[in-house]
N, C-alpha and C. Protein backbone atom coordinates (compact mmCIF):
# COMPACT_ATOMS: atom_id res chain seq x y z
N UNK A 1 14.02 -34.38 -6.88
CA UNK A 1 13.08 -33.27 -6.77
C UNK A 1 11.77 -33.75 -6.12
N UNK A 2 11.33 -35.15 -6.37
CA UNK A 2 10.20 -35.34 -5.93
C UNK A 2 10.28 -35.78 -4.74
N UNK A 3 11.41 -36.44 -3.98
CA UNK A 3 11.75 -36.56 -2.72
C UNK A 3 11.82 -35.50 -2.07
N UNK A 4 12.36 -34.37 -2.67
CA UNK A 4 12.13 -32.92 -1.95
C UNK A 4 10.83 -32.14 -1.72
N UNK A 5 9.85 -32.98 -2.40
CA UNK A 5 8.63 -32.05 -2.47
C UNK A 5 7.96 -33.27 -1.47
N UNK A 6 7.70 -34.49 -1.21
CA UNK A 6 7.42 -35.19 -0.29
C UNK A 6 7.96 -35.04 1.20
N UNK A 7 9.40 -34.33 1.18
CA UNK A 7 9.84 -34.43 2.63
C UNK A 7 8.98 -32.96 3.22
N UNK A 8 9.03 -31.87 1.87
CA UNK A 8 8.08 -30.43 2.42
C UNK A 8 6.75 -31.05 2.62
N UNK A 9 6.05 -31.13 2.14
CA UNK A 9 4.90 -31.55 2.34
C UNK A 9 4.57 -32.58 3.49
N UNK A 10 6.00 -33.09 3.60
CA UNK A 10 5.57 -33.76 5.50
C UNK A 10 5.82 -32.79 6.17
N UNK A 11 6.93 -32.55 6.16
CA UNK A 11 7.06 -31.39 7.23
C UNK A 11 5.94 -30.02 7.49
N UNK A 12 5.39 -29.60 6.13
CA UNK A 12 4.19 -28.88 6.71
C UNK A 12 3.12 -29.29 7.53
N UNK A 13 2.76 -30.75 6.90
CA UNK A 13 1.51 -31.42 7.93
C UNK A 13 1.97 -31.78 8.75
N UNK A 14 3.38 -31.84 9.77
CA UNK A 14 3.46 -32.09 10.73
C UNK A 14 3.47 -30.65 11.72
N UNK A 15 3.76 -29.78 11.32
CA UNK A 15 3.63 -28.55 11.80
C UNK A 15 2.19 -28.22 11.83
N UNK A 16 1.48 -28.52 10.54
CA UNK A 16 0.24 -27.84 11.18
C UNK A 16 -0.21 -28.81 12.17
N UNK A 17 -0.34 -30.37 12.62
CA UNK A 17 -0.36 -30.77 13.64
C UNK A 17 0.01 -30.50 14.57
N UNK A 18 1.13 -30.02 14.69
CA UNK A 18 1.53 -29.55 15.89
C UNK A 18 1.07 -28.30 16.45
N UNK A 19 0.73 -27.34 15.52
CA UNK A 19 0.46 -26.25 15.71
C UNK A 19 -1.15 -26.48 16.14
N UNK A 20 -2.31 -26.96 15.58
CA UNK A 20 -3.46 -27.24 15.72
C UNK A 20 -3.74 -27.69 16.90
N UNK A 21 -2.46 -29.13 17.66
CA UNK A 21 -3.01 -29.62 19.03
C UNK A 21 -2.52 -28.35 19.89
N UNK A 22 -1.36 -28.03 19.92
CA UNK A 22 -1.09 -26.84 20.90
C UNK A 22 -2.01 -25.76 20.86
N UNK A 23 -2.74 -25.06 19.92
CA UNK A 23 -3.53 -24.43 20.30
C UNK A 23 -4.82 -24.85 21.07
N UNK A 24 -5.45 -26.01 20.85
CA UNK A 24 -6.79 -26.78 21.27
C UNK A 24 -6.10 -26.99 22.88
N UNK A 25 -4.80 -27.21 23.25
CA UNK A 25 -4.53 -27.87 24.69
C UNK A 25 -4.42 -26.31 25.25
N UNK A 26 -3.39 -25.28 24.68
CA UNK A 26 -3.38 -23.75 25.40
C UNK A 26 -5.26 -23.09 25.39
N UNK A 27 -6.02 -23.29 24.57
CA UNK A 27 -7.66 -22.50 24.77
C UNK A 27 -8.47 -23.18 25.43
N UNK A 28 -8.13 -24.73 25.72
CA UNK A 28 -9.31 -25.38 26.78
C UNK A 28 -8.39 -25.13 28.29
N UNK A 29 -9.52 -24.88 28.91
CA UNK A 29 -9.15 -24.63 30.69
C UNK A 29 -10.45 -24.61 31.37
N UNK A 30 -10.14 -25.15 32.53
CA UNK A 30 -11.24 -24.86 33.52
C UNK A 30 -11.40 -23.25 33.85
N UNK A 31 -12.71 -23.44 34.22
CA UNK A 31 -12.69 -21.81 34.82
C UNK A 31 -12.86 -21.49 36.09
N UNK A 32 -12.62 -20.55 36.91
CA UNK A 32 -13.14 -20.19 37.92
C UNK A 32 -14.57 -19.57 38.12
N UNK A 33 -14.74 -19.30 39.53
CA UNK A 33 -16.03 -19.06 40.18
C UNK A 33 -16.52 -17.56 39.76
N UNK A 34 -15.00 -16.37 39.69
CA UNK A 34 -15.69 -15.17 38.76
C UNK A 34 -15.57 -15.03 37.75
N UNK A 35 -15.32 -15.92 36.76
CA UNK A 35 -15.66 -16.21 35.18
C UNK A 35 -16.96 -16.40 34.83
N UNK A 36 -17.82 -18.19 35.84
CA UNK A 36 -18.61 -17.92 35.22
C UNK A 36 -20.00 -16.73 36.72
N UNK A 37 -19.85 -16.31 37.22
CA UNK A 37 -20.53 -14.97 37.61
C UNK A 37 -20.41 -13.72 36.72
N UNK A 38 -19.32 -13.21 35.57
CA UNK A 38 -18.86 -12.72 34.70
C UNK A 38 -20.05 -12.63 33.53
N UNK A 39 -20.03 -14.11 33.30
CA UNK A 39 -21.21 -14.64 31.98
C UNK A 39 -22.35 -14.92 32.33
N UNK A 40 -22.92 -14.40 33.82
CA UNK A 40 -24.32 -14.60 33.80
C UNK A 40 -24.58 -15.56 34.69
N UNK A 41 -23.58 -16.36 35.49
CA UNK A 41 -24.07 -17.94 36.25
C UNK A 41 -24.11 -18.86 36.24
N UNK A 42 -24.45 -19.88 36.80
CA UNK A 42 -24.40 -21.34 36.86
C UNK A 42 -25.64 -21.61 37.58
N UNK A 43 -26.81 -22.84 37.25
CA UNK A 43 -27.50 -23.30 37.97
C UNK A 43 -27.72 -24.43 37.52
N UNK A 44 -28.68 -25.22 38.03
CA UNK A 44 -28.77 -26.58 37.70
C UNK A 44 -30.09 -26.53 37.65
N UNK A 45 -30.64 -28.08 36.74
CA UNK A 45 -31.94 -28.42 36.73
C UNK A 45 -32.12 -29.56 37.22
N UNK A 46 -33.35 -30.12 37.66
CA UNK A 46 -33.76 -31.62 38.53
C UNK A 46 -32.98 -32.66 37.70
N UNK A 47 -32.47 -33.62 38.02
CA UNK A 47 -31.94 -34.69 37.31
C UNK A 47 -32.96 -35.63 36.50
N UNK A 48 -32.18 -36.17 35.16
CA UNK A 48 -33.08 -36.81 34.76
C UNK A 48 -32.86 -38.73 34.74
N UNK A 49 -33.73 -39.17 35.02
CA UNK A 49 -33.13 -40.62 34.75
C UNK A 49 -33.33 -41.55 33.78
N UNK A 50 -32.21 -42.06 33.55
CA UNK A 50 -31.99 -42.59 32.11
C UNK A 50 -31.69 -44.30 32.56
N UNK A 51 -31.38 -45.11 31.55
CA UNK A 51 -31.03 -46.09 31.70
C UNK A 51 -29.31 -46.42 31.85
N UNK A 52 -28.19 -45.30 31.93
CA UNK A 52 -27.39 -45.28 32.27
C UNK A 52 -27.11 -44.16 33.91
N UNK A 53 -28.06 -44.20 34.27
CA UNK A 53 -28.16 -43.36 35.55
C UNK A 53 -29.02 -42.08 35.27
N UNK A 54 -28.34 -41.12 36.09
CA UNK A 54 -29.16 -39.74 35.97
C UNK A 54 -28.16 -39.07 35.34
N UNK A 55 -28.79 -37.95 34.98
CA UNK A 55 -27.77 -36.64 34.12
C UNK A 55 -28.77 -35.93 34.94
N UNK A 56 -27.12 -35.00 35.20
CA UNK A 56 -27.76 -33.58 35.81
C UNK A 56 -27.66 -32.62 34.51
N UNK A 57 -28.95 -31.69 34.01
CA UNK A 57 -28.64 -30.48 33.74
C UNK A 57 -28.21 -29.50 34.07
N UNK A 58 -27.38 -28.72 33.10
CA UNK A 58 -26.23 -27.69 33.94
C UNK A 58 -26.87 -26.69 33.28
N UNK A 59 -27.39 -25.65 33.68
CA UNK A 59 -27.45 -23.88 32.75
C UNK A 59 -26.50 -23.25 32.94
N UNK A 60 -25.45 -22.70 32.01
CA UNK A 60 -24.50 -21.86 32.14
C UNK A 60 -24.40 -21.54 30.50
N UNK A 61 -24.36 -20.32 30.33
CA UNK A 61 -23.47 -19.96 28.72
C UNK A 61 -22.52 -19.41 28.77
N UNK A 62 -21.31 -19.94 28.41
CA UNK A 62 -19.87 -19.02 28.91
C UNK A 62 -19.68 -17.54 27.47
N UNK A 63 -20.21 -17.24 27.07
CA UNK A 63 -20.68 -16.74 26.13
C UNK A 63 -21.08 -15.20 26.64
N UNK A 64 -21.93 -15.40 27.75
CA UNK A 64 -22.09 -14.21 28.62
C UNK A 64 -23.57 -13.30 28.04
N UNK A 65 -24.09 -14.29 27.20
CA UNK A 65 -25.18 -13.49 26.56
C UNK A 65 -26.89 -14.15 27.78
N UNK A 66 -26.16 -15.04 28.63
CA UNK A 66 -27.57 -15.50 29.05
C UNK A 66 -27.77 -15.09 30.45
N UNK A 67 -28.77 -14.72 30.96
CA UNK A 67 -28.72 -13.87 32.12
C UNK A 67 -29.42 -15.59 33.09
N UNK A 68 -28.74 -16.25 33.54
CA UNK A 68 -28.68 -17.64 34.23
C UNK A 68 -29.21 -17.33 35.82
N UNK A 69 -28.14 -16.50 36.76
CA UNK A 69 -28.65 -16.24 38.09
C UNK A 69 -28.07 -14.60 38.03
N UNK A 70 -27.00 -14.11 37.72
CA UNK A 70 -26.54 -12.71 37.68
C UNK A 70 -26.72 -12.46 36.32
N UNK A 71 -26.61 -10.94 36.55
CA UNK A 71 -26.44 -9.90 35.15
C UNK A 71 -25.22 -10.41 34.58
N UNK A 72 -24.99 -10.90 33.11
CA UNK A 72 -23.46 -10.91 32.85
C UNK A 72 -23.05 -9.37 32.78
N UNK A 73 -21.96 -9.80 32.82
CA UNK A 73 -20.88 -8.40 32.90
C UNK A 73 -19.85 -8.47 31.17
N UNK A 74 -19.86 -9.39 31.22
CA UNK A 74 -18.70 -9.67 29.76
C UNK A 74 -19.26 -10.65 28.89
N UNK A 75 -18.71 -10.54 27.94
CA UNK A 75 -19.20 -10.86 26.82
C UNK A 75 -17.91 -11.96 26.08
N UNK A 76 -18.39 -12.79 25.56
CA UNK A 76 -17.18 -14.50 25.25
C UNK A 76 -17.87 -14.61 23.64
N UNK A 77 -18.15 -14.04 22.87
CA UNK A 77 -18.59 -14.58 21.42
C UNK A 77 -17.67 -15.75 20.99
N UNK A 78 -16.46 -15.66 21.39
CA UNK A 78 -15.50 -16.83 20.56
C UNK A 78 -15.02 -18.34 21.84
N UNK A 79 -16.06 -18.07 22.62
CA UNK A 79 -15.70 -19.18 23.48
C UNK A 79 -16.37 -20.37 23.55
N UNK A 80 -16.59 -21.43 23.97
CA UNK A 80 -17.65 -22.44 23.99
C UNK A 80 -17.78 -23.19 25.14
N UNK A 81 -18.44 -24.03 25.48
CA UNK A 81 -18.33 -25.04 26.37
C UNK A 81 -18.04 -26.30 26.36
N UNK A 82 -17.15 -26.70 26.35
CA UNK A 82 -16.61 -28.04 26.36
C UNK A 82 -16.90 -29.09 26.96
N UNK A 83 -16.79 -28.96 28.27
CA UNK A 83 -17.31 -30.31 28.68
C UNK A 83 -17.76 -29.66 30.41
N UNK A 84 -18.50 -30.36 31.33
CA UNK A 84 -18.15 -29.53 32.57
C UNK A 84 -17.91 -31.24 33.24
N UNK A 85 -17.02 -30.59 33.94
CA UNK A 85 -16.33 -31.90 35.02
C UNK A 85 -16.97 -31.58 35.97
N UNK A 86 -17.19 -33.40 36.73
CA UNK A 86 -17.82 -33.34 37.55
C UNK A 86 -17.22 -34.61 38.59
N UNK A 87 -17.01 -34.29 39.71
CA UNK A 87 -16.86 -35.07 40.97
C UNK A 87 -17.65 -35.08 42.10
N UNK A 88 -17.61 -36.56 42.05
CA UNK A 88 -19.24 -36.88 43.57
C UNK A 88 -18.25 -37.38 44.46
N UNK A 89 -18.87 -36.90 45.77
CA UNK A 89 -18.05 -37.16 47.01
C UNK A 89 -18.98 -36.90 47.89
N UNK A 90 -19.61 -38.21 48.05
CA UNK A 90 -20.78 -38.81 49.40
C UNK A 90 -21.86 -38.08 48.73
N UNK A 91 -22.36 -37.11 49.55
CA UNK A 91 -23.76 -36.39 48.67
C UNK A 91 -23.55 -35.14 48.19
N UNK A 92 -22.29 -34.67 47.74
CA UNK A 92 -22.22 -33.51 47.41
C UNK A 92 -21.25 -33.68 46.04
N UNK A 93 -22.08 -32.98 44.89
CA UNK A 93 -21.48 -32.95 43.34
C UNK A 93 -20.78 -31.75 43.26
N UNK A 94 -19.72 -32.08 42.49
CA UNK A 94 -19.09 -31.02 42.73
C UNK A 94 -18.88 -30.90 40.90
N UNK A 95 -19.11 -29.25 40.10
CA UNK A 95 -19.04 -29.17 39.25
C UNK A 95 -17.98 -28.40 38.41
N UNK A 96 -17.21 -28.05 37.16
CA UNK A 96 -16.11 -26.98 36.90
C UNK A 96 -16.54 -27.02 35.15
N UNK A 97 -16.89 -25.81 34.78
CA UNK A 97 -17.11 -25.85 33.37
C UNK A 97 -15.67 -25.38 33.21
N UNK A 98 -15.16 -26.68 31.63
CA UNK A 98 -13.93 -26.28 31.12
C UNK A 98 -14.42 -25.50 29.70
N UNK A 99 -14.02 -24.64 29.34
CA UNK A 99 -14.40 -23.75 28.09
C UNK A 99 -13.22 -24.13 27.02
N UNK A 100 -13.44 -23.15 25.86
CA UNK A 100 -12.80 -23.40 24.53
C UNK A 100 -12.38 -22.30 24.18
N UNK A 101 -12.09 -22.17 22.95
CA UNK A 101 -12.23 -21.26 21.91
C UNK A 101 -13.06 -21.67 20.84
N UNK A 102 -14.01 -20.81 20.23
CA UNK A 102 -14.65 -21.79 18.93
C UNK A 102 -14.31 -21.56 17.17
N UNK A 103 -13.72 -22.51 17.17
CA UNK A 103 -13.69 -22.63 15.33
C UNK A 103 -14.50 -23.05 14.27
N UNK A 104 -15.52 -23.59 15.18
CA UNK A 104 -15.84 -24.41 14.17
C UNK A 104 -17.91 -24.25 14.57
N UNK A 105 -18.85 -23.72 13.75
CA UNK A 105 -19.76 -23.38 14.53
C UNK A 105 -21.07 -24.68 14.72
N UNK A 106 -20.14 -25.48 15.35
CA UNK A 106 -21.03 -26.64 15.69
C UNK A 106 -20.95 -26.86 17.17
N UNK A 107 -20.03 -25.99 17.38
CA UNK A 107 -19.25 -26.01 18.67
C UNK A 107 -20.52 -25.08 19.63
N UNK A 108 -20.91 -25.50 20.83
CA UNK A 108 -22.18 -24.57 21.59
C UNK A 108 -21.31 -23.84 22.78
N UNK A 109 -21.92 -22.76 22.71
CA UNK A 109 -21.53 -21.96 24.19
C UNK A 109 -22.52 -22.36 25.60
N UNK A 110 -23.13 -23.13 25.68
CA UNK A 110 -24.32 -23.46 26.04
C UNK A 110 -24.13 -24.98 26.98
N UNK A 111 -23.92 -24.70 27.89
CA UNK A 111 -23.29 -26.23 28.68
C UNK A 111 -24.27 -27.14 28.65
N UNK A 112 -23.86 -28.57 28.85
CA UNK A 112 -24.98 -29.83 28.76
C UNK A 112 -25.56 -30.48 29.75
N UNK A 113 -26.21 -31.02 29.79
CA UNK A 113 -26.14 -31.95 31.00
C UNK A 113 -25.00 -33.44 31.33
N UNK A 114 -25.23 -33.22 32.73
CA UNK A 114 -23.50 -34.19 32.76
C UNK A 114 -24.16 -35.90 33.71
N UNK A 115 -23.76 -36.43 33.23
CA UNK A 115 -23.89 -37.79 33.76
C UNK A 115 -23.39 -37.78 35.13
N UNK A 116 -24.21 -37.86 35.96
CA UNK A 116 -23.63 -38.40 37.24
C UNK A 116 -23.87 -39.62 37.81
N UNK A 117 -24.28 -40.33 37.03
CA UNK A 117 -24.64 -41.90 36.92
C UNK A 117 -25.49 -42.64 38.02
N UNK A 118 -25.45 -43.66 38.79
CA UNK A 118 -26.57 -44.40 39.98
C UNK A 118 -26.17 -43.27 40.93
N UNK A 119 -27.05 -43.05 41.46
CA UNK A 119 -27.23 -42.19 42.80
C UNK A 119 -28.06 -43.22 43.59
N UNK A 120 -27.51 -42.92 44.86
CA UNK A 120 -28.46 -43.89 46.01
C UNK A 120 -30.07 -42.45 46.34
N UNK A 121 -30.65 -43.48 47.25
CA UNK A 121 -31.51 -42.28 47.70
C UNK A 121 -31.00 -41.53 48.50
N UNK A 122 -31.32 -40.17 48.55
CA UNK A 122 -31.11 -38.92 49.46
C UNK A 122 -30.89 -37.84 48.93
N UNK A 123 -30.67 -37.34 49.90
CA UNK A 123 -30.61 -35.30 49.50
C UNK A 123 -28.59 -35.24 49.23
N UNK A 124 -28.86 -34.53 47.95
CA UNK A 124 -27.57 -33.88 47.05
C UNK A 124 -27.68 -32.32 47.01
N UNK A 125 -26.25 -32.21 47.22
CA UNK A 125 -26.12 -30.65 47.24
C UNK A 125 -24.96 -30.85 46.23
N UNK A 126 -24.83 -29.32 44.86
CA UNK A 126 -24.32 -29.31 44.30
C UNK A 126 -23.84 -27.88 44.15
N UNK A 127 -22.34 -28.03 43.83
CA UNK A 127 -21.51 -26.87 44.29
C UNK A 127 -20.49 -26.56 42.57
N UNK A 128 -19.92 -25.27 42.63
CA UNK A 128 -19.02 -25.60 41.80
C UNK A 128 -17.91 -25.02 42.54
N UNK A 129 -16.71 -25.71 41.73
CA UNK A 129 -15.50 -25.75 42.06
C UNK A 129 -14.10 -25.16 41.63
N UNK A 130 -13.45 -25.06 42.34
CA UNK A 130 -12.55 -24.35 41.22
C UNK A 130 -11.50 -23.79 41.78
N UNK A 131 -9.99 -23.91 41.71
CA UNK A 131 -8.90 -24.04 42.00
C UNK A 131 -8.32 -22.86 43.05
N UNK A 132 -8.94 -21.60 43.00
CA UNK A 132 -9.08 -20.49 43.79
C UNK A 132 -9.61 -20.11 45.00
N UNK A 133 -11.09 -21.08 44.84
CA UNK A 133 -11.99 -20.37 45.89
C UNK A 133 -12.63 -21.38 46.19
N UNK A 134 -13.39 -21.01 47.67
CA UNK A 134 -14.35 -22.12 48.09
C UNK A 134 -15.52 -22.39 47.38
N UNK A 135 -15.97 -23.98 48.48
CA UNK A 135 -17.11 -24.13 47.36
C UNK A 135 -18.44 -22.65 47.05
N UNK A 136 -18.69 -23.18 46.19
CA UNK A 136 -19.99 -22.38 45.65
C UNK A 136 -21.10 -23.11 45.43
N UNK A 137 -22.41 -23.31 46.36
CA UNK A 137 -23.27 -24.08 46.16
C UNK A 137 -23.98 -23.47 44.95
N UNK A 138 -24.37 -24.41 44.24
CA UNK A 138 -24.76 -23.78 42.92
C UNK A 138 -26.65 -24.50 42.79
N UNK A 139 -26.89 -25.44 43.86
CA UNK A 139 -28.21 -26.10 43.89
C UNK A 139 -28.21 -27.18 44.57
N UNK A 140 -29.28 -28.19 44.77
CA UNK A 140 -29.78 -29.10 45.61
C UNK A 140 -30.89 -29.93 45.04
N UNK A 141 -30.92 -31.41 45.31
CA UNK A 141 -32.04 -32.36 44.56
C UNK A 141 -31.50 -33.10 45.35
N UNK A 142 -32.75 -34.11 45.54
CA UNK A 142 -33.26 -35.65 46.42
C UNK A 142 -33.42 -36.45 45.29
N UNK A 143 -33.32 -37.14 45.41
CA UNK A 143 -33.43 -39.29 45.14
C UNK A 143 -34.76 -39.50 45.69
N UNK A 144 -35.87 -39.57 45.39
CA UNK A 144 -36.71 -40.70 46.48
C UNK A 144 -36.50 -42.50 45.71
């Protein structure tokens, strides 16, 4: 009997594992270019420099409550921001906020700033990206 109540009791915590990562891998995704125009925008702020390079600040709330560069149109209460990916290629950053679902309310709708680490000097143009459509310049900053 007690071998029977040890093999249930695995088998539930392996299900809810299973069940827990498959949902976290099906609700995170990148988004496209009229998602975030949807929630209000994307812009950037001057970079800051740190002792591990610069971080760019990102403004976006996928959330749809923050009016960024457009009017949002829709509204995301249960979504968040996860992480935003970012790829440099010569002088142009290229950005993609991946979103969530939120469970847990520690979780922000509110994107961060993203490490884009040593930059040489010069003029950067920064775009976002995204599997559909061309780039979208989203801003611009110099190095002196």
């Amino acid at each position: 009997m007690k071998k029977k109540l040890s093999v249930a009791a695995g088998l539930i915590i392996l299900i809810a594992i299973i069940s827990w990562t498959s949902f976290i891998t099906l609700t995170r995704n990148s988004r496209d270019w009229t998602f975030i125009q949807t929630v209000g925008g994307i812009k950037i702020e001057k970079p800051l420099e740190t002792e591990d390079g610069f971080y760019l600040p990102v403004i976006c709330n996928v959330s749809g409550q923050d009016f960024v560069t457009v009017k949002p149109t829709g509204m995301n209460s249960a979504l968040f921001c996860l992480k935003t990916k970012t790829t440099i290629n010569d002088n142009k950053i290229y950005l993609t906020v991946i979103r969530g679902c939120a469970i847990f309310e520690k979780l922000d709708c509110k994107c961060k700033a993203v490490r884009i680490g040593k930059l040489k000097i010069g003029n950067y143009k920064v775009f976002y990206q995204d599997k559909e459509s061309n780039e979208h310049q989203i801003g611009e900053f110099t190095i002196d």
